[in-house]
Structure formats: C-alpha cells, structure tokens
Protein backbone atom coordinates (compact mmCIF):
# COMPACT_ATOMS: atom_id res chain seq x y z
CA UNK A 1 -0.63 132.67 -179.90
CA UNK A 2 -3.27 135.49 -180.65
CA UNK A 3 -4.72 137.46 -177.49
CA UNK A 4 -8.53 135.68 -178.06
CA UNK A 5 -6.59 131.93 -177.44
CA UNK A 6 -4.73 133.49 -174.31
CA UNK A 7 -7.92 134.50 -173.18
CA UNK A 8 -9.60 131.51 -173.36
CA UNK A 9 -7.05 129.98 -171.54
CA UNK A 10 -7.14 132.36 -169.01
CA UNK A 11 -10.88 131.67 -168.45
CA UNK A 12 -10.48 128.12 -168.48
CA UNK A 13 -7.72 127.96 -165.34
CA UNK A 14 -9.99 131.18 -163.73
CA UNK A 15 -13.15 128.91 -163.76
CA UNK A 16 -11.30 126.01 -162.64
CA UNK A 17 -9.88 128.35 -159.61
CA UNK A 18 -13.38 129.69 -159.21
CA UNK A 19 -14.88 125.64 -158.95
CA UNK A 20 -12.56 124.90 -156.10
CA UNK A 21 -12.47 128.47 -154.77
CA UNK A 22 -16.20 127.33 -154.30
CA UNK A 23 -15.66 123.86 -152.56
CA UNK A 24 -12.93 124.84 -150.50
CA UNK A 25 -15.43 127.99 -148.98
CA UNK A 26 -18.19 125.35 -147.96
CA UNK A 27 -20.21 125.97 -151.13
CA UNK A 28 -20.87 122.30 -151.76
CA UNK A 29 -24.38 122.44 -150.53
CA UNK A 30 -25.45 124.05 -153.46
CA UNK A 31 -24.98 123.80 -157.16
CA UNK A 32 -25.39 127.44 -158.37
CA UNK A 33 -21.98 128.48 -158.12
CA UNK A 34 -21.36 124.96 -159.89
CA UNK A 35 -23.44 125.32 -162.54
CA UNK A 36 -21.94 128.97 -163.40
CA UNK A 37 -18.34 128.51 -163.11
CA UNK A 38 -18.75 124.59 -165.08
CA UNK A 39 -20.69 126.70 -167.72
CA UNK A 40 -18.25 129.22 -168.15
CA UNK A 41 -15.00 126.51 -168.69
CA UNK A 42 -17.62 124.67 -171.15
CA UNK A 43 -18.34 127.91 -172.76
CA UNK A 44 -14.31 128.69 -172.51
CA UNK A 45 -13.30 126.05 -174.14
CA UNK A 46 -15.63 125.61 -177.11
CA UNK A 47 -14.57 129.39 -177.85
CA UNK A 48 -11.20 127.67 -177.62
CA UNK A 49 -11.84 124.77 -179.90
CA UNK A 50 -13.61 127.36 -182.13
CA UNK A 51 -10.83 129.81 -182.44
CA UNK A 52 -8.09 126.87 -183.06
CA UNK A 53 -8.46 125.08 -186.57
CA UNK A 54 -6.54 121.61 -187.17
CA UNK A 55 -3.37 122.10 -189.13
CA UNK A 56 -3.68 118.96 -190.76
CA UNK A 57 -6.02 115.94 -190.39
CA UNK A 58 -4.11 113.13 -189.26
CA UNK A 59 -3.56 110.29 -191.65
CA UNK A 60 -3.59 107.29 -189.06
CA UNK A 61 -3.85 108.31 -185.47
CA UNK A 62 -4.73 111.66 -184.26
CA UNK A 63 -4.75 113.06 -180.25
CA UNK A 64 -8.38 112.62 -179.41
CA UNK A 65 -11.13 115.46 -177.78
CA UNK A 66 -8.80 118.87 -178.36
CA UNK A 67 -8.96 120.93 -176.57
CA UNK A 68 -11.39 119.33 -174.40
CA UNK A 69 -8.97 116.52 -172.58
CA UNK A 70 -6.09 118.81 -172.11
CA UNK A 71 -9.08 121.23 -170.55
CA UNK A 72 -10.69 118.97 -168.54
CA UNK A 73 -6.94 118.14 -166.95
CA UNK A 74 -6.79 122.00 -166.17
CA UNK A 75 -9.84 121.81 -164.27
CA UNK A 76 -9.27 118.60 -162.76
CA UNK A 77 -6.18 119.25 -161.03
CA UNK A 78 -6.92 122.79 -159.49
CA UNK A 79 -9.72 121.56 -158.20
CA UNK A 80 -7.63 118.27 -156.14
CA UNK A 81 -5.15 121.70 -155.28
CA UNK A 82 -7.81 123.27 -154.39
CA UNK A 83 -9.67 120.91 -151.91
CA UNK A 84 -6.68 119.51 -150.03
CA UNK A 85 -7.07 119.97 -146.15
CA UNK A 86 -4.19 122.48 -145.83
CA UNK A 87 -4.06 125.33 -144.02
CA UNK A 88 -1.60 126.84 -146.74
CA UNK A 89 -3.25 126.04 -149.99
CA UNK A 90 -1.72 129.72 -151.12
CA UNK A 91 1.69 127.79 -150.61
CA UNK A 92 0.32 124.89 -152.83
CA UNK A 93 -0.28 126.84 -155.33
CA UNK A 94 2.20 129.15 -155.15
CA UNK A 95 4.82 126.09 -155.57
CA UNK A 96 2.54 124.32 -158.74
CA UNK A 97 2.79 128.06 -160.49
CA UNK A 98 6.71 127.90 -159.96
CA UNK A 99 6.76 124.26 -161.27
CA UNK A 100 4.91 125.00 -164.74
CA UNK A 101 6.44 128.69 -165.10
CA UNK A 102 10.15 126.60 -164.65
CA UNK A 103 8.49 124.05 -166.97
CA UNK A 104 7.49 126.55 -169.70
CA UNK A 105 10.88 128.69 -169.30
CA UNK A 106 13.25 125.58 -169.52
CA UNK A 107 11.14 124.41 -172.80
CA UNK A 108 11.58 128.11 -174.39
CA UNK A 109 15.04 128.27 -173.46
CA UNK A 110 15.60 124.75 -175.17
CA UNK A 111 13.71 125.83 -178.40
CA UNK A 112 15.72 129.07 -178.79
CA UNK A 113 18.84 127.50 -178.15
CA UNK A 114 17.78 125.07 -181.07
CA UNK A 115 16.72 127.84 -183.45
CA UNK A 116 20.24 129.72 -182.25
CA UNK A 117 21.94 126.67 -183.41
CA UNK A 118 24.20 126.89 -186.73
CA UNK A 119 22.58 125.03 -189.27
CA UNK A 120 25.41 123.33 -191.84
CA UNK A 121 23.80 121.34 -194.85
CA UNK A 122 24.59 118.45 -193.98
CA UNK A 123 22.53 118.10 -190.48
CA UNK A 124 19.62 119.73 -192.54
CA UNK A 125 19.43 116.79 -194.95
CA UNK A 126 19.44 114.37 -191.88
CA UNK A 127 16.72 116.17 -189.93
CA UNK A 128 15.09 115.57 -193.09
CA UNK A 129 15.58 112.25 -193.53
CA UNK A 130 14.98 111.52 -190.39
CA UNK A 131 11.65 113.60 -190.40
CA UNK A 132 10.47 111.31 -193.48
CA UNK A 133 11.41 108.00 -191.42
C-alpha cells in the first residue's frame, strides 16, 4: 500500500477521533468543530477513492460505495467509543486497538504461512479449478 493511501487512512480514523474527541469535550452545542473534522473525513476519503482505481469491474455483483461504506464504519464506531459514559474511554480504546492490531497480525501471519507453503503441481491445478468453479 503506497504512503498517499496510508495517509488517507490515517486522516480518516484522526477525523473520526477528532468528531468524538469533540462530543465527548461538551462541544455539541456547536457545529464548527463538526463541520471541520466531517469535511476533512469527506475530503479524506474522496482523496482515498481517488488514489485507489478498480482492478476489475465486476461482471454481476460488485461491493457497493468504496471506499465510502467501509469509511463511514470507521467513523461510525469511534465515535459510539468515543461517547460512551466511561470514565476510562483511554482503556476502551486502548483494548479496540489491541483487538484490530491482533486481528491484522493473525491475518498476516495466516497469509505468509500460505505463501510459505510448498506448492506441488498437483494442488496448483486444484486451486485452479476450484478458482474457475
């Protein structure tokens, strides 16, 4: 993943911190600080659907709004973190960061140990096949 998508991404979970940073301060009264941190995750992500071209148009069925459902998640759930009575919300999301960084490691460990794998010719031709089913 190049350096400009990582950023985006980074701006996209910082403005969705920043959005309940904001409610959780007593900034609901006013919608400045709404309007700026909303504009920069709208901003962030059409950079990010920008920067990202389809690999392939689907034939049949395709995910629908990329980047901008998987986005709107992002912001969605910090922001329920974020404005949960709790006196230890740095505990909350101290424990959700351990959840997806154990997420993401397990996956990366699984896809290594698949690429590690010895590859005869035999389970080739039925990864293929099975591919084409």
């Amino acid at each position: 993943m190049s350096p400009a998508r990582l950023g985006f991404l980074a701006v996209i979970i910082g403005s969705s911190i920043a959005t309940a940073v904001y409610w959780a301060v007593g900034g609901g009264n006013g919608w400045v600080g709404y309007a700026v941190t909303v504009s920069i995750w709208f901003l962030a992500t059409l950079g990010l659907q920008l920067s990202v071209k389809q690999a392939r148009k689907p034939k049949m069925w395709g995910v629908p709004l990329l980047p901008w459902l998987p986005s709107s998640c992002i912001a969605a759930n910090v922001f329920i973190m974020g404005s949960i009575d709790n006196p230890h919300l740095s505990d909350l999301f101290c424990g959700h960061l351990y959840c997806s960084y154990t997420t993401c490691l397990s996956r990366f460990m699984l896809r290594m140990m698949q690429l590690e794998r010895p590859r005869d010719q035999q389970m080739h031709l039925m990864l293929q096949t099975l591919r084409q089913a």
